[in-house]
Protein backbone atom coordinates (compact mmCIF):
# COMPACT_ATOMS: atom_id res chain seq x y z
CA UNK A 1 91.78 25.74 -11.30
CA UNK A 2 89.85 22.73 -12.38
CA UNK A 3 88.39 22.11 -8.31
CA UNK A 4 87.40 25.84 -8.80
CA UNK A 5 85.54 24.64 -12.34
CA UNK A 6 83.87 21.84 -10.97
CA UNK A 7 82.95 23.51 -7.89
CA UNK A 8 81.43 26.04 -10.35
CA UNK A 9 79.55 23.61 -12.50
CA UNK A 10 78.30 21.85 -9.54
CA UNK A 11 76.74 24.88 -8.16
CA UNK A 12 75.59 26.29 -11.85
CA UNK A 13 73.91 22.72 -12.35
CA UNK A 14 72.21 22.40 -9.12
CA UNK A 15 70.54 26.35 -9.35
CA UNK A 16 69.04 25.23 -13.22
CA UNK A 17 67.74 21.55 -11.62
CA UNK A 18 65.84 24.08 -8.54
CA UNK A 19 65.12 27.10 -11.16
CA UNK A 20 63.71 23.99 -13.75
CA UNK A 21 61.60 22.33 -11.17
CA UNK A 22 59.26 25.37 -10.57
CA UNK A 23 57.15 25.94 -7.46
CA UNK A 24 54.82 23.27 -6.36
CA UNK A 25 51.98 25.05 -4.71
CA UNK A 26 48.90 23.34 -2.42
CA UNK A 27 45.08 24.85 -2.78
CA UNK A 28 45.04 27.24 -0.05
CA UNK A 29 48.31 26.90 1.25
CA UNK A 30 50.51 30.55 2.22
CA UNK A 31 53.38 30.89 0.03
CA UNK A 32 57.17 29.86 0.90
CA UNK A 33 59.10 32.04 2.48
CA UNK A 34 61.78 33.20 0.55
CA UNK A 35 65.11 30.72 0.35
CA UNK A 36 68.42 31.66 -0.64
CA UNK A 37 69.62 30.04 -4.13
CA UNK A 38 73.26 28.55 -4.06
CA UNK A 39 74.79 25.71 -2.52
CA UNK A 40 74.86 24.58 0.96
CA UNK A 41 77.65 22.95 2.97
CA UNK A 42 75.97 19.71 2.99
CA UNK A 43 75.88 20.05 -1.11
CA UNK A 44 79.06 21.48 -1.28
CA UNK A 45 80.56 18.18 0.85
CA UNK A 46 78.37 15.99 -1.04
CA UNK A 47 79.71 17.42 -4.64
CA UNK A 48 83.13 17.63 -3.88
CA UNK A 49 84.11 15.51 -1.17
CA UNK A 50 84.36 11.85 -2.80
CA UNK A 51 86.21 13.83 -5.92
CA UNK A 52 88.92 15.94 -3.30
CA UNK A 53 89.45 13.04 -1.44
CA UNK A 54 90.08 10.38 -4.48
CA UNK A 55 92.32 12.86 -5.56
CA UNK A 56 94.32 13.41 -2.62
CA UNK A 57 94.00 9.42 -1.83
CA UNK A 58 96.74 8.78 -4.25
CA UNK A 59 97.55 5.56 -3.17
CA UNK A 60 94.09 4.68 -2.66
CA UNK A 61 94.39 3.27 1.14
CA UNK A 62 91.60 4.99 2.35
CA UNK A 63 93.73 7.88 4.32
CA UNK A 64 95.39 11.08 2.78
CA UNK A 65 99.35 11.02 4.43
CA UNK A 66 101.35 14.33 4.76
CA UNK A 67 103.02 13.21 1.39
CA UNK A 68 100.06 13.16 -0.88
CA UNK A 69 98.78 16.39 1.16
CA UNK A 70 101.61 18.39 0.30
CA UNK A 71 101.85 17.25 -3.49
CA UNK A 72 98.37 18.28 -4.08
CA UNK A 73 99.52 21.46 -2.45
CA UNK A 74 102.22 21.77 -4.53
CA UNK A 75 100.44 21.05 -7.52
CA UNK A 76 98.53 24.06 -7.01
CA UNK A 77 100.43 26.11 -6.01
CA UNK A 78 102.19 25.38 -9.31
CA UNK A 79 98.71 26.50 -11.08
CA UNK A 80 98.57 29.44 -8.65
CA UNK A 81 101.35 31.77 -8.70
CA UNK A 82 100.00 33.59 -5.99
CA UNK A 83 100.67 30.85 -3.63
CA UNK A 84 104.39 31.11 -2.86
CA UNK A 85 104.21 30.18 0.80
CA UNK A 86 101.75 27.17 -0.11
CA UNK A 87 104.13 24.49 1.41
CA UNK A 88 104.43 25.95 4.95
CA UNK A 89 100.85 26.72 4.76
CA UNK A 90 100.05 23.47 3.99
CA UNK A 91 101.89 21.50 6.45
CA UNK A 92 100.16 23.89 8.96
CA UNK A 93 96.99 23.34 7.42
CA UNK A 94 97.63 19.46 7.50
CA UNK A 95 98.15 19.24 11.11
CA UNK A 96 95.01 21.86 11.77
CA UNK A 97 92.79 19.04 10.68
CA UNK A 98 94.78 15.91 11.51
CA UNK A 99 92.48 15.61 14.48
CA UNK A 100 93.38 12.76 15.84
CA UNK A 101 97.32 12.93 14.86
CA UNK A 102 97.91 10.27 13.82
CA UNK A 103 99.86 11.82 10.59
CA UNK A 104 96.82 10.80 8.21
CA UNK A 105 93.50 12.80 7.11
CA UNK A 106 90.08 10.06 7.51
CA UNK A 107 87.00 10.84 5.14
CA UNK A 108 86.00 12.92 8.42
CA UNK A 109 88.79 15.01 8.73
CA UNK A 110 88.46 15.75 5.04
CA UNK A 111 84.66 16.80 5.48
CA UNK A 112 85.97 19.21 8.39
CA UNK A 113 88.19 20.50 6.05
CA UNK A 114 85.52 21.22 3.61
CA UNK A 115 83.59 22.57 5.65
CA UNK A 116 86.75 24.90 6.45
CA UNK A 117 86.78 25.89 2.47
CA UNK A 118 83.28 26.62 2.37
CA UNK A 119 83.16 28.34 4.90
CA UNK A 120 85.79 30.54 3.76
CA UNK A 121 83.93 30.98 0.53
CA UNK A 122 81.15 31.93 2.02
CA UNK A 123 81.94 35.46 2.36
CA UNK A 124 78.44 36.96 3.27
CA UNK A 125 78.20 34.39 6.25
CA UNK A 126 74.21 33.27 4.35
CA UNK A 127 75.30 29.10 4.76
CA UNK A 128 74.33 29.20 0.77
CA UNK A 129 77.13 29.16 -1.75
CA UNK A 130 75.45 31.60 -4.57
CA UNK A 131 76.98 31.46 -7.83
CA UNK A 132 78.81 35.37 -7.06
CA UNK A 133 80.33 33.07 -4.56
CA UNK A 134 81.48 30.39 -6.18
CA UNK A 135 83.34 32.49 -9.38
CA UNK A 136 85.12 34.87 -7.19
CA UNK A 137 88.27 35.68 -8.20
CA UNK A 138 91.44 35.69 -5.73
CA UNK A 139 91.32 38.06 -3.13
CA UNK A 140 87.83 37.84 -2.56
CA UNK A 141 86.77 34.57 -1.80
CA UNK A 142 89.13 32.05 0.14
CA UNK A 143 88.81 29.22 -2.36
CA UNK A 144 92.06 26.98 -1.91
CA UNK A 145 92.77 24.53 0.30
């Protein structure tokens, strides 16, 4: 619940910075064409990927182990009483994006599994997180991890 906050905030914060910067237009220059307003991937990753991963890191070596994968997991699933099968799914979810096996997630991995979220968020396929998007209540988007 508070990943789906921040993720929120993030996005609500970075539409006010573009709608509070205004167009800069040159003398005799054709307009812009028009560009989606949300979040991209790259922003997305950017905004949440240092704050997932230092809270998955638990023991702060740098890699997230099966261990500290599965107690996030079951932390929200806790928060999420929707999630009933969250263990299995997250042990299955683990190894999708272990990449290299060797029974850790690197920054990397994490960033693929990012990407993953967002693009599961992402439900009208645009690459741009809008704001809809990003407060979508369960069922609609695929928010968790």
């Amino acid at each position: 619940m508070t990943l789906r906050t921040l993720i929120a905030a993030g996005a609500l914060i970075a539409l006010t910075a573009a709608a509070l910067a205004g167009p800069v237009l040159a003398q005799n220059a054709a307009p812009a064409p028009a560009k989606a307003e949300g979040m991209t991937l790259q922003q997305f990753q950017a905004a949440n990927g240092d704050k997932l991963f230092a809270r998955l890191d638990t023991n702060k070596d740098g890699k997230i182990s099966p261990d500290e994968f599965a107690a996030f997991r079951e932390q929200n699933a806790k928060v999420d009483a929707q999630a009933t099968k969250a263990g299995k799914r997250g042990a299955k979810l683990f190894q999708r994006f272990d990449k290299d096996k060797d029974g850790s997630l690197s920054r990397t991995e994490a960033d693929a599994l990012l990407a993953w979220r967002f693009k599961r968020m992402d439900t009208n396929g645009d690459g741009v997180l809008s704001l809809e998007e990003l407060q979508a209540k369960h069922g609609k988007a695929k928010v968790g991890v």
